[in-house]
PDB file of N, CA and C in Angstrom:
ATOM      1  N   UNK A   1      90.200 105.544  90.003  1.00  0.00           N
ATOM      2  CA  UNK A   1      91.323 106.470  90.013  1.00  0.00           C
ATOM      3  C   UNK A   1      91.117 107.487  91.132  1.00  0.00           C
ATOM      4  N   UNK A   2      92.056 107.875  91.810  1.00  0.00           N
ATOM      5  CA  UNK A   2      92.053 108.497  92.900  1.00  0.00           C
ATOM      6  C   UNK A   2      92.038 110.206  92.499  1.00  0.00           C
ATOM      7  N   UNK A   3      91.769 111.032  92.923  1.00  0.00           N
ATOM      8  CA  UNK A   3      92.047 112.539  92.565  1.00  0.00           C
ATOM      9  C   UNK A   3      93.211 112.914  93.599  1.00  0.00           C
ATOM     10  N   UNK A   4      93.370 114.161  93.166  1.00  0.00           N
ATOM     11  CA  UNK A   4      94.507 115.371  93.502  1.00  0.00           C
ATOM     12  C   UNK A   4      94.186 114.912  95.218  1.00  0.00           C
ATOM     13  N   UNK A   5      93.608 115.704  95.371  1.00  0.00           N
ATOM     14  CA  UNK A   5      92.926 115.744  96.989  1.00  0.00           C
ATOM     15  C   UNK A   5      93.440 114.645  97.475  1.00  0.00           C
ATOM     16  N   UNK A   6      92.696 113.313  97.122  1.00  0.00           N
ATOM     17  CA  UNK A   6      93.320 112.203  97.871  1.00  0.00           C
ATOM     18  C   UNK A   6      94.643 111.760  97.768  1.00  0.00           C
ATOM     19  N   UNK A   7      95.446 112.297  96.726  1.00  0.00           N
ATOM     20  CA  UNK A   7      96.747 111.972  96.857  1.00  0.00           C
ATOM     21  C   UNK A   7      97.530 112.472  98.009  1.00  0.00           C
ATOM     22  N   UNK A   8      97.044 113.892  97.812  1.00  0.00           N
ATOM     23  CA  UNK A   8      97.353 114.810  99.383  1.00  0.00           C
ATOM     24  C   UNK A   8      97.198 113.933 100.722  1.00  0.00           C
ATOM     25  N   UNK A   9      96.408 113.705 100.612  1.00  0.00           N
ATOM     26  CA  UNK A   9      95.674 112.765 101.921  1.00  0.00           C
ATOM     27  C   UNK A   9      96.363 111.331 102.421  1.00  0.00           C
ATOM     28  N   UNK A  10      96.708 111.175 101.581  1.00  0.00           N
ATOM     29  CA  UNK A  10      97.785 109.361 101.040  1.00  0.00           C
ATOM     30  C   UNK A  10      99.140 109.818 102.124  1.00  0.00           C
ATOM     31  N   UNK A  11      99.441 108.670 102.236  1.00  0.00           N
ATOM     32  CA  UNK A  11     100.997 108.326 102.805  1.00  0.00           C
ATOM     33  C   UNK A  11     101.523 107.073 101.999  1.00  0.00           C
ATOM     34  N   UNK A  12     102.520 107.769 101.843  1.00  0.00           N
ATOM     35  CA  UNK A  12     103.237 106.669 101.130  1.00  0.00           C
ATOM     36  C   UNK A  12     103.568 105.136 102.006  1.00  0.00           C
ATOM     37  N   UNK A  13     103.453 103.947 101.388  1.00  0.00           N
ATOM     38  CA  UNK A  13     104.001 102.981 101.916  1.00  0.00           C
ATOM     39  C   UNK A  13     104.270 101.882 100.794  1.00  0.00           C
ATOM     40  N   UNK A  14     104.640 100.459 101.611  1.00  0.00           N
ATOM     41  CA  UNK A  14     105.574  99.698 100.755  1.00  0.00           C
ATOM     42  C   UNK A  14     105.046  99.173  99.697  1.00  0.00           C
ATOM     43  N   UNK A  15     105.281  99.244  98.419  1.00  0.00           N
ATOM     44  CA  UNK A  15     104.704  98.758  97.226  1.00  0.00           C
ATOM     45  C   UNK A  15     105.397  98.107  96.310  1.00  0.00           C
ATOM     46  N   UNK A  16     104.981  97.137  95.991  1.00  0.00           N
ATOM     47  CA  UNK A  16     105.851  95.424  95.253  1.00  0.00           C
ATOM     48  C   UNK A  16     105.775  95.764  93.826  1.00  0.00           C
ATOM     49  N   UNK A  17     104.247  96.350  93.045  1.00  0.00           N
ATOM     50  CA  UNK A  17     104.300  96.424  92.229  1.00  0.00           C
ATOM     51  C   UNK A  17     103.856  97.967  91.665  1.00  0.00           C
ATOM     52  N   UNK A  18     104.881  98.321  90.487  1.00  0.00           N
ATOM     53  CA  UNK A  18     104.514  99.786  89.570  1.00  0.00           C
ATOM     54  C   UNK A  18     103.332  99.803  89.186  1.00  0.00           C
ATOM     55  N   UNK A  19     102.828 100.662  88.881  1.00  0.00           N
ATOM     56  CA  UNK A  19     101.670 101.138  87.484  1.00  0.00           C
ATOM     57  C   UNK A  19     101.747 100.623  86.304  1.00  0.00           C
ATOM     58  N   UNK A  20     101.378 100.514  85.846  1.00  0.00           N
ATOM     59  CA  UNK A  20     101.275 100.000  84.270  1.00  0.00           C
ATOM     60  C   UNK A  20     101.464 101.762  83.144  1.00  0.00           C
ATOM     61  N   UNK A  21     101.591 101.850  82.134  1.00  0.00           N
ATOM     62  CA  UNK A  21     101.512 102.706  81.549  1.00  0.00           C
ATOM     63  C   UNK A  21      99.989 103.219  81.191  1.00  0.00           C
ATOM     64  N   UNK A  22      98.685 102.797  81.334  1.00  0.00           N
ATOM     65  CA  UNK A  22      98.373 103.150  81.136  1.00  0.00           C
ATOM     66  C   UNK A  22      97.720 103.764  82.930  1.00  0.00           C
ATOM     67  N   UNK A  23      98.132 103.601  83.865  1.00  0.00           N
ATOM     68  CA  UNK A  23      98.198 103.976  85.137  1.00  0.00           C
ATOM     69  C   UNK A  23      98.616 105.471  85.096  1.00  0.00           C
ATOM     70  N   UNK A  24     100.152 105.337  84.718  1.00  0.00           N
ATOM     71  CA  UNK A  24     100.670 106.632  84.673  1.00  0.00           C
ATOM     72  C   UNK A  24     100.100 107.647  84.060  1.00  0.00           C
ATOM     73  N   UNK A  25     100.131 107.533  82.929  1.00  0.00           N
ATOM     74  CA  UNK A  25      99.443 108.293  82.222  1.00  0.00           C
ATOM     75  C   UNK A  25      98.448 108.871  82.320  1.00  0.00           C
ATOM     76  N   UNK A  26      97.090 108.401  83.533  1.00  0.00           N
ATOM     77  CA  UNK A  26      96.075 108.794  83.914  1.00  0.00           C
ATOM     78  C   UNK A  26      96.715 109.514  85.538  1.00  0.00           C
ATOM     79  N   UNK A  27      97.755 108.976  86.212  1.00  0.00           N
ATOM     80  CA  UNK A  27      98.443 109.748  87.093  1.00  0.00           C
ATOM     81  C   UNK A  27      98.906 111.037  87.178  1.00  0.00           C
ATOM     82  N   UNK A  28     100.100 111.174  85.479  1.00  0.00           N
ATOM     83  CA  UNK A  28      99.989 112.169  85.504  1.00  0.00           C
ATOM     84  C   UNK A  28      98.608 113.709  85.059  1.00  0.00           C
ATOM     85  N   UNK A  29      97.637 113.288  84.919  1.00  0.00           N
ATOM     86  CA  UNK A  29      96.596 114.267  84.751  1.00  0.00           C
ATOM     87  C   UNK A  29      96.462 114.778  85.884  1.00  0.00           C
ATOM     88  N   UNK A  30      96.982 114.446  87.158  1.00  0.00           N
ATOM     89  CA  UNK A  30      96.712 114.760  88.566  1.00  0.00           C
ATOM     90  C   UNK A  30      97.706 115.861  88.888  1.00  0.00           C
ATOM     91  N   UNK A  31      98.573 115.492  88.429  1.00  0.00           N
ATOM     92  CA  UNK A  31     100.026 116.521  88.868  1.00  0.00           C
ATOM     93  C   UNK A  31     100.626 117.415  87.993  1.00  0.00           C
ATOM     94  N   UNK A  32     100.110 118.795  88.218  1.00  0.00           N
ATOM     95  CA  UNK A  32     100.434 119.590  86.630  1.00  0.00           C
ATOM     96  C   UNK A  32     101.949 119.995  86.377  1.00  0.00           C
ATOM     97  N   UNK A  33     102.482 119.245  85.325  1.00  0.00           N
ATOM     98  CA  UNK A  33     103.852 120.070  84.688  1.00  0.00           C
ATOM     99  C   UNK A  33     104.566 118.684  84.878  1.00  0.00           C
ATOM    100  N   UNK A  34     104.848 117.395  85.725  1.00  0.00           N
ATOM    101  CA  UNK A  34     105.060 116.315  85.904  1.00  0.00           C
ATOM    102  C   UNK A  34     105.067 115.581  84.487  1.00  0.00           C
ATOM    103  N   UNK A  35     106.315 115.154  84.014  1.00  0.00           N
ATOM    104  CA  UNK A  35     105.963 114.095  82.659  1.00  0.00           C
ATOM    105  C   UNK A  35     107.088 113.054  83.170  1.00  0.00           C
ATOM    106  N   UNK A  36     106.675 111.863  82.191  1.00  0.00           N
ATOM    107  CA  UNK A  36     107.440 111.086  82.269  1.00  0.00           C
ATOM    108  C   UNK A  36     109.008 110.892  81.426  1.00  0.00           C
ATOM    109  N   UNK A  37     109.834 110.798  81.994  1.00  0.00           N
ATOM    110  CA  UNK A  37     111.087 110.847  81.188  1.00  0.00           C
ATOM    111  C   UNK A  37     112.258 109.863  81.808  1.00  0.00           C
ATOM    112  N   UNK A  38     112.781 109.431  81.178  1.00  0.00           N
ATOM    113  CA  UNK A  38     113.501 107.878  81.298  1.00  0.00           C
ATOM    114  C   UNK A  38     113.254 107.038  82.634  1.00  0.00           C
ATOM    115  N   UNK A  39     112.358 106.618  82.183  1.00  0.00           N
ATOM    116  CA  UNK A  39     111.557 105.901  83.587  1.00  0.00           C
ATOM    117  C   UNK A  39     111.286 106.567  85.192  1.00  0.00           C
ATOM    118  N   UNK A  40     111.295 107.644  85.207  1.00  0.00           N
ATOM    119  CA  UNK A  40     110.963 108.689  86.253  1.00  0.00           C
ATOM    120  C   UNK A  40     109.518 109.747  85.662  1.00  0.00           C
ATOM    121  N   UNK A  41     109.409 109.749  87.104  1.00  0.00           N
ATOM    122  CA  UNK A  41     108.304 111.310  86.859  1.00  0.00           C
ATOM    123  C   UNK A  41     109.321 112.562  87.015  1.00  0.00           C
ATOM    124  N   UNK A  42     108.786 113.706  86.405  1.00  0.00           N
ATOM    125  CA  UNK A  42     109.887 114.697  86.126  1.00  0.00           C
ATOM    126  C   UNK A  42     109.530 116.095  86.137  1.00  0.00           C
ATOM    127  N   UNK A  43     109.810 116.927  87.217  1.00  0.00           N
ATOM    128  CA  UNK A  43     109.130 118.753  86.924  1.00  0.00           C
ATOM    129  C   UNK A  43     110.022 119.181  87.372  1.00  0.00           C
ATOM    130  N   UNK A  44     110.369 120.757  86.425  1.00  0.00           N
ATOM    131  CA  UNK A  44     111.427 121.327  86.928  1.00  0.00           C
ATOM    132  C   UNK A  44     111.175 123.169  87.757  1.00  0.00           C
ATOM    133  N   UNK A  45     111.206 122.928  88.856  1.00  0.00           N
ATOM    134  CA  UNK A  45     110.643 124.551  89.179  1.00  0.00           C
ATOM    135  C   UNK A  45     111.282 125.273  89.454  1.00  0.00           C
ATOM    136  N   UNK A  46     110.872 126.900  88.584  1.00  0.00           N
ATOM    137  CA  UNK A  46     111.595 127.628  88.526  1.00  0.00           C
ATOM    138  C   UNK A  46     111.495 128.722  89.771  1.00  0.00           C
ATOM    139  N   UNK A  47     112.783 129.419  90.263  1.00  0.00           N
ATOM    140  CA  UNK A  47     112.491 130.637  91.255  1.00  0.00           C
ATOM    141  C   UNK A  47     113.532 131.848  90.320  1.00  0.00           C
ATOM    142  N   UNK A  48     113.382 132.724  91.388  1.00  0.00           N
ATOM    143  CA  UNK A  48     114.108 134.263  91.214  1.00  0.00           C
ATOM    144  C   UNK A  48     115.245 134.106  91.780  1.00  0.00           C
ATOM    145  N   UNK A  49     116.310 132.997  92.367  1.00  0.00           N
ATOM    146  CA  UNK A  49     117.145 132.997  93.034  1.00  0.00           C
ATOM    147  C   UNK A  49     117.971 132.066  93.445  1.00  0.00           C
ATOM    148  N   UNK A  50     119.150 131.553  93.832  1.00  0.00           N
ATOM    149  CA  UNK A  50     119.788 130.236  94.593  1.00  0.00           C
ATOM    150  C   UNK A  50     118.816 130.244  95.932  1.00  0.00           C
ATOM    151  N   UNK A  51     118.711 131.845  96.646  1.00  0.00           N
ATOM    152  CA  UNK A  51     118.299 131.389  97.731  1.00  0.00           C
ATOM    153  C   UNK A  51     116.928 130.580  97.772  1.00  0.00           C
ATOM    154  N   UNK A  52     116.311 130.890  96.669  1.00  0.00           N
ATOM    155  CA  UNK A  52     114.686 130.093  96.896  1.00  0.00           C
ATOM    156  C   UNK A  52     115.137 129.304  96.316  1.00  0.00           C
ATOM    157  N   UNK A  53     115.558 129.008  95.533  1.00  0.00           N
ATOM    158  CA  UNK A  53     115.863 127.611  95.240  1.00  0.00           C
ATOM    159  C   UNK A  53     115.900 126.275  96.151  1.00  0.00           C
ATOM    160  N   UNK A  54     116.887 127.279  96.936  1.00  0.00           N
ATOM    161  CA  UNK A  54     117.766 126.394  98.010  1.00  0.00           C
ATOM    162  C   UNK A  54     116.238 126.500  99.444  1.00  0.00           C
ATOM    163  N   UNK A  55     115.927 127.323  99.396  1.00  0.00           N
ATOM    164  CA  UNK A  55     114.766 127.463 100.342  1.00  0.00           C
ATOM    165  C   UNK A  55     113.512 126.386 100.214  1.00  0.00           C
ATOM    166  N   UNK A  56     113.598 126.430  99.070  1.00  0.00           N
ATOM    167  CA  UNK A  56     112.081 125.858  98.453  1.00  0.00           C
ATOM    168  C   UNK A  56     112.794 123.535  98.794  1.00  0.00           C
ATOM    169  N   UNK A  57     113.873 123.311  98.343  1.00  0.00           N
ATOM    170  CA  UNK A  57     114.979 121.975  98.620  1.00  0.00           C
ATOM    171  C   UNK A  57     114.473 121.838 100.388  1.00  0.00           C
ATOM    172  N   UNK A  58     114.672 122.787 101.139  1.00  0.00           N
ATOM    173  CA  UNK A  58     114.546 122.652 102.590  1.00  0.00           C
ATOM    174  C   UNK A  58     113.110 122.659 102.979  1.00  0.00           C
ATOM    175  N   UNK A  59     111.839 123.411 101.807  1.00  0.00           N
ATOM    176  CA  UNK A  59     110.600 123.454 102.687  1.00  0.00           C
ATOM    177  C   UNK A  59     110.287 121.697 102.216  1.00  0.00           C
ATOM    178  N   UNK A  60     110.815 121.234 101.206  1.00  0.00           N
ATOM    179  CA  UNK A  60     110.269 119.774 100.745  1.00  0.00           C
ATOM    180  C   UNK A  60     110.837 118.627 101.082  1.00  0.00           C
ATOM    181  N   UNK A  61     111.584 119.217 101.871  1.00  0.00           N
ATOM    182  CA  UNK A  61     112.776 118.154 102.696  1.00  0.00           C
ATOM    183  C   UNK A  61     111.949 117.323 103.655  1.00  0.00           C
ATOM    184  N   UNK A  62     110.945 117.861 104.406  1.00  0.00           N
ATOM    185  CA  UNK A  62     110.478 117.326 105.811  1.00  0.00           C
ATOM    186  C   UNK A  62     109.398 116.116 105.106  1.00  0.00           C
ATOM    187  N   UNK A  63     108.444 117.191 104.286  1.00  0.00           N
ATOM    188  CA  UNK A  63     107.392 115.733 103.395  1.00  0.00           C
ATOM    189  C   UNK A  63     108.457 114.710 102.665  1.00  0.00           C
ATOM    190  N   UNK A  64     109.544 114.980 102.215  1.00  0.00           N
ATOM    191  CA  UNK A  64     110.274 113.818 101.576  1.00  0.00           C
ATOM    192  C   UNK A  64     110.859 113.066 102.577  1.00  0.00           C
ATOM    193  N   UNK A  65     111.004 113.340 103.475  1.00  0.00           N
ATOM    194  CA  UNK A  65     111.388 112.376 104.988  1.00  0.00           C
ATOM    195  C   UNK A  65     110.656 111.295 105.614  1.00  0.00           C
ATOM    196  N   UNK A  66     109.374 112.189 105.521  1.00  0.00           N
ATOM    197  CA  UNK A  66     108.440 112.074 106.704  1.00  0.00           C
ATOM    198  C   UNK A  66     107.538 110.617 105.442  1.00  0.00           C
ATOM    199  N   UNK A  67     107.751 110.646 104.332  1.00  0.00           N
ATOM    200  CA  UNK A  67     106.985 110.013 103.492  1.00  0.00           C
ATOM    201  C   UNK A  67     108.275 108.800 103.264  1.00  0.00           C
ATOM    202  N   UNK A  68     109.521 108.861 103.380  1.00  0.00           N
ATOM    203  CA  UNK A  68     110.228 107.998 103.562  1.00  0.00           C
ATOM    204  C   UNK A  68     110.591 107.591 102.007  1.00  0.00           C
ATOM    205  N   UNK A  69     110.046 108.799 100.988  1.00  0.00           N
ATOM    206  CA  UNK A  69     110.336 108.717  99.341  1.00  0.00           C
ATOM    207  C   UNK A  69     110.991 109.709  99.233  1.00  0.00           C
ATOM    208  N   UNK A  70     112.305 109.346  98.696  1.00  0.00           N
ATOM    209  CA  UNK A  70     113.625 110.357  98.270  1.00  0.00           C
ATOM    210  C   UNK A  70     113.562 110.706  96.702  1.00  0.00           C
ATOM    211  N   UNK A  71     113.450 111.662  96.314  1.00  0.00           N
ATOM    212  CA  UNK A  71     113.657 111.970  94.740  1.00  0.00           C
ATOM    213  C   UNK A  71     115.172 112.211  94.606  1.00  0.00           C
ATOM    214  N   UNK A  72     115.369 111.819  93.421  1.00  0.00           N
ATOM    215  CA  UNK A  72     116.476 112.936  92.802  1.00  0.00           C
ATOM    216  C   UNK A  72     116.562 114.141  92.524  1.00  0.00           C
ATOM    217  N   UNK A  73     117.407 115.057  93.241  1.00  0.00           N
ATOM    218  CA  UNK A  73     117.171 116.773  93.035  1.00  0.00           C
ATOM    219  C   UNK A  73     118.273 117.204  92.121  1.00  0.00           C
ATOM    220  N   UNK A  74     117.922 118.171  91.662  1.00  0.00           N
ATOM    221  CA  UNK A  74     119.073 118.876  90.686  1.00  0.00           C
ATOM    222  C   UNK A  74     118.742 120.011  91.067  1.00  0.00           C
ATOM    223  N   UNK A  75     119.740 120.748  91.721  1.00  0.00           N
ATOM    224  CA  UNK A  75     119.883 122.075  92.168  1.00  0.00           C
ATOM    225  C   UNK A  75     120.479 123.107  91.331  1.00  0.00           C
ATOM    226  N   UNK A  76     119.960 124.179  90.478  1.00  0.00           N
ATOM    227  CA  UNK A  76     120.693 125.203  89.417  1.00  0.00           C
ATOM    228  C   UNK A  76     120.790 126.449  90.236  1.00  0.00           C
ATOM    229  N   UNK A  77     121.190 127.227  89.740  1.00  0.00           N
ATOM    230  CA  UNK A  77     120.609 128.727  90.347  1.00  0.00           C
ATOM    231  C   UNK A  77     119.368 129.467  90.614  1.00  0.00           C
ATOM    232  N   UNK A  78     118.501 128.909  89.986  1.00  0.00           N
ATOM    233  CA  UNK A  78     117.201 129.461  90.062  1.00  0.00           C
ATOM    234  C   UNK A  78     116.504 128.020  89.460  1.00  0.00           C
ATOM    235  N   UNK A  79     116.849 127.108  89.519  1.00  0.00           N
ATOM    236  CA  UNK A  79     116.106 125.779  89.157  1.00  0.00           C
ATOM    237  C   UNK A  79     116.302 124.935  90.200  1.00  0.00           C
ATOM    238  N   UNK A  80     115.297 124.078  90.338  1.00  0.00           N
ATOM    239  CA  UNK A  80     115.227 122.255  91.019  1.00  0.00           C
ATOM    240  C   UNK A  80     114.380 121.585  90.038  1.00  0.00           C
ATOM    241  N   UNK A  81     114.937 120.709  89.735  1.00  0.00           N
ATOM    242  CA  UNK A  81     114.901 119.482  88.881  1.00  0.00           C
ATOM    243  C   UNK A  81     114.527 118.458  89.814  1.00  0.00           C
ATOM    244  N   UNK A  82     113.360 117.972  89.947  1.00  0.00           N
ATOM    245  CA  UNK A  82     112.851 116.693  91.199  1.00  0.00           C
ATOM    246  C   UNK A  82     112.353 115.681  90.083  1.00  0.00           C
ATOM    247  N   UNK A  83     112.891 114.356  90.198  1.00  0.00           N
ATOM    248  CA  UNK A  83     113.013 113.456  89.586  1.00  0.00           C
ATOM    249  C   UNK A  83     112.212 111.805  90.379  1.00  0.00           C
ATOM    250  N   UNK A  84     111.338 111.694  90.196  1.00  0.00           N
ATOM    251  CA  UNK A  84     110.561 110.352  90.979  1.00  0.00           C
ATOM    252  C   UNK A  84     110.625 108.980  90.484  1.00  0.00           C
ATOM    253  N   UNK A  85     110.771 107.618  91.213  1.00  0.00           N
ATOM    254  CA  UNK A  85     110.777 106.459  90.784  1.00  0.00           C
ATOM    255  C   UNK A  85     110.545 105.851  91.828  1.00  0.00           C
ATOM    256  N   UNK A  86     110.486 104.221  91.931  1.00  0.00           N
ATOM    257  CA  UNK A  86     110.277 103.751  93.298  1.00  0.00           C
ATOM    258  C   UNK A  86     111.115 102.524  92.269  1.00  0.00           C
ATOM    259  N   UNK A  87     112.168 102.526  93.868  1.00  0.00           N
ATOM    260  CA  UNK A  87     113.510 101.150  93.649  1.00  0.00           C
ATOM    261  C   UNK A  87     112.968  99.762  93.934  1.00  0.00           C
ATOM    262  N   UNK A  88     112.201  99.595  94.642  1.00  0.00           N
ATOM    263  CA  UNK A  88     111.610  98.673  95.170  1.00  0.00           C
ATOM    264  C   UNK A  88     110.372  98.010  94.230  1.00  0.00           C
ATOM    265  N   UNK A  89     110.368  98.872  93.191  1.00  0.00           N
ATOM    266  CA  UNK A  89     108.689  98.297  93.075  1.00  0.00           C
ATOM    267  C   UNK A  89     109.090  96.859  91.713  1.00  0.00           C
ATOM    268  N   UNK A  90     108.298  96.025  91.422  1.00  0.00           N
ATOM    269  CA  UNK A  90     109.046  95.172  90.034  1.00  0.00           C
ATOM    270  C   UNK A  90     109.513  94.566  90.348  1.00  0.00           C
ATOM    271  N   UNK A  91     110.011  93.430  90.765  1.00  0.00           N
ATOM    272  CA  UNK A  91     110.832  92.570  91.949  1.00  0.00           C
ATOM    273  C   UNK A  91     112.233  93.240  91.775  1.00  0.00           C
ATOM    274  N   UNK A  92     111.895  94.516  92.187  1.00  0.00           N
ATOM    275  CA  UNK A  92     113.933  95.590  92.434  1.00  0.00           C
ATOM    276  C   UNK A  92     113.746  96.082  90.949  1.00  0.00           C
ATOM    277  N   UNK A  93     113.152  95.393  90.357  1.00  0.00           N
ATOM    278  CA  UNK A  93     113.583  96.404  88.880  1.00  0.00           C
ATOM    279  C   UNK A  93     113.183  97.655  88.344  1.00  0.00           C
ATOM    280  N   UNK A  94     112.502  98.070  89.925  1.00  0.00           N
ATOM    281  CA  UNK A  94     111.729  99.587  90.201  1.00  0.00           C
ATOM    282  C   UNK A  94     111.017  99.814  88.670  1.00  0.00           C
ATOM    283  N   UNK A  95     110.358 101.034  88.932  1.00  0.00           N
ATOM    284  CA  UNK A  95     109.327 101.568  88.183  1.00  0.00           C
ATOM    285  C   UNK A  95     108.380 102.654  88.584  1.00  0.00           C
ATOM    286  N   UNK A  96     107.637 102.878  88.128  1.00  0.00           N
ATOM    287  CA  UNK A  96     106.626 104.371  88.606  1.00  0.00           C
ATOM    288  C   UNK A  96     105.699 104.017  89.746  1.00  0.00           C
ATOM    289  N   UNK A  97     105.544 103.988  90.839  1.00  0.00           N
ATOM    290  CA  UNK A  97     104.208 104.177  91.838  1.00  0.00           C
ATOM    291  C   UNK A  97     103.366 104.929  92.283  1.00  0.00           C
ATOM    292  N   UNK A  98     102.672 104.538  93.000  1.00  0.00           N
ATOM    293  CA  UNK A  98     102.000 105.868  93.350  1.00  0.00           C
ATOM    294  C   UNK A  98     102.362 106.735  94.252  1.00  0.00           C
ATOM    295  N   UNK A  99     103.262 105.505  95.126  1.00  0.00           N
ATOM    296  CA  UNK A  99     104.473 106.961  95.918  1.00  0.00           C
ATOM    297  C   UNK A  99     104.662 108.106  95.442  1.00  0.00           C
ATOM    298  N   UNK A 100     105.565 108.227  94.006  1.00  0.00           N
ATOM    299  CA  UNK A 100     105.529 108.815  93.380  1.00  0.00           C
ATOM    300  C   UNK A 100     104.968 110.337  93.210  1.00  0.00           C
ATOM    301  N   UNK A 101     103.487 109.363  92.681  1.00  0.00           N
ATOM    302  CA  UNK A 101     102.503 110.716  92.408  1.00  0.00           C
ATOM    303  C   UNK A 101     102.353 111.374  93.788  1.00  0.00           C
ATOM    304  N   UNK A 102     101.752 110.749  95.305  1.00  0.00           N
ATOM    305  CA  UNK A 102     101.806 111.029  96.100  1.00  0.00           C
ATOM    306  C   UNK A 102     102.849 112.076  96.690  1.00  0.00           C
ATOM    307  N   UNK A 103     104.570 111.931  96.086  1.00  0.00           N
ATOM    308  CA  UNK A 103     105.030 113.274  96.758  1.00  0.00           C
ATOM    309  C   UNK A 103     104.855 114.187  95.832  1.00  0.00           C
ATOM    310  N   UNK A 104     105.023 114.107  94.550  1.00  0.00           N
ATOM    311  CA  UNK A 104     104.585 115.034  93.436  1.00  0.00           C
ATOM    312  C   UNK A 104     103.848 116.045  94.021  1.00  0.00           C
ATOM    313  N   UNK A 105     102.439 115.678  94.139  1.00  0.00           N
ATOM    314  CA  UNK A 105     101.420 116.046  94.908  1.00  0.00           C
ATOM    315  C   UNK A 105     101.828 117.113  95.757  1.00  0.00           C
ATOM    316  N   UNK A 106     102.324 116.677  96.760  1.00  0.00           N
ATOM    317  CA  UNK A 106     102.587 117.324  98.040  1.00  0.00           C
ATOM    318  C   UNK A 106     103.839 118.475  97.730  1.00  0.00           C
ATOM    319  N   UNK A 107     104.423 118.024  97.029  1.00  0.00           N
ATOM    320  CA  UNK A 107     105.366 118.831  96.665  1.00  0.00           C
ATOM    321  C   UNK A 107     105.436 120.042  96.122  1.00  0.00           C
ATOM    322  N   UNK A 108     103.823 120.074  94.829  1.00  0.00           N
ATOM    323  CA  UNK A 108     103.081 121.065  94.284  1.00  0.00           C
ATOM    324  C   UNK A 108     102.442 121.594  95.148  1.00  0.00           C
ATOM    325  N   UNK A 109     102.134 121.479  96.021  1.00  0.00           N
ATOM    326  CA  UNK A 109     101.459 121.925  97.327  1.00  0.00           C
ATOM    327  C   UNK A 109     101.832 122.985  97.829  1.00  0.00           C
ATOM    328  N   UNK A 110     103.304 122.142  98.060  1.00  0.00           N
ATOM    329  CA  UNK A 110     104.518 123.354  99.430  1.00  0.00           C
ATOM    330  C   UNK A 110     104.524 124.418  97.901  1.00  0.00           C
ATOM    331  N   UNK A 111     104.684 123.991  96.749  1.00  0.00           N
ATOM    332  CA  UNK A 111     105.372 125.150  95.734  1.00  0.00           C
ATOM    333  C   UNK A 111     104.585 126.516  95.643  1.00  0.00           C
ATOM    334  N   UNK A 112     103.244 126.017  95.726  1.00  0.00           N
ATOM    335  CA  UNK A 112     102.224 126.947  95.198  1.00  0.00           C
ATOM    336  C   UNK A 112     101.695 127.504  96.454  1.00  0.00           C
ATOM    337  N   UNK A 113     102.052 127.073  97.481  1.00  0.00           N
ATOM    338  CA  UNK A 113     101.636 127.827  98.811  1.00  0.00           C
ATOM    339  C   UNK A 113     103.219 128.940  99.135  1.00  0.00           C
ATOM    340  N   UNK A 114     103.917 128.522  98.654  1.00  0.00           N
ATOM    341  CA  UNK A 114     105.100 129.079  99.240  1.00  0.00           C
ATOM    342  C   UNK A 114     106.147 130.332  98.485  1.00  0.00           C
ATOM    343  N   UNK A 115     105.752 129.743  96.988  1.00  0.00           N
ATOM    344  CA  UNK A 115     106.665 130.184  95.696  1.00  0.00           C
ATOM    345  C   UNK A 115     106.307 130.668  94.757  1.00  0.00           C
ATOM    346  N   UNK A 116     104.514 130.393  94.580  1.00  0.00           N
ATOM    347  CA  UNK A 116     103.962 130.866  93.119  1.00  0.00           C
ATOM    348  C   UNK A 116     104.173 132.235  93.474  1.00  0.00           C
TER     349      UNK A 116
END
């Protein structure tokens, strides 16, 4: 099993097959506040504002590019809702990867350098 650190370190690339559940489950111990919920990984972070909200959507924009893994966002007033899966993985019938954990990761990164 890989740690925190090396997830940081990881780049995402093309992957055929998900995790197994008992994968995830040891995945998420890596990424704090991350659970699983209808076949996605799932954290919702809170700010003081639309504008950080909306600030915090743009600092995670470039690693979600640059890693070529798109989440689902839910934008509130003072919430983002980031939602993870990989479409590809399962022959298309997607499922959890380590992509996944990998932007998770990075994502907790930009939060806690930028927002805590």
């Amino acid at each position: 099993m890989v740690t925190t650190t090396e997830l940081l370190e990881k780049k995402c690339q093309h992957l055929e097959t998900g995790l197994t559940e008992d994968e995830i489950t040891q995945y998420l111990k890596l990424v704090d506040g991350w659970t699983l919920l209808d076949g996605k990984i799932v954290k919702i972070f809170s700010f003081q504002n639309y504008y950080e909200t909306l600030a915090f959507i743009n600092a995670i924009a470039y690693v979600i590019h640059a890693e070529d893994h798109h989440p689902e966002l839910v934008a509130t007033y003072n919430r983002c809702t980031v939602k993870f899966d990989t479409h590809s993985v399962n022959g298309g019938r997607g499922g959890i990867s380590e992509n996944d954990f990998i932007c998770a990761a990075k994502i907790d990164a930009i939060f806690v350098q930028s927002f805590a």
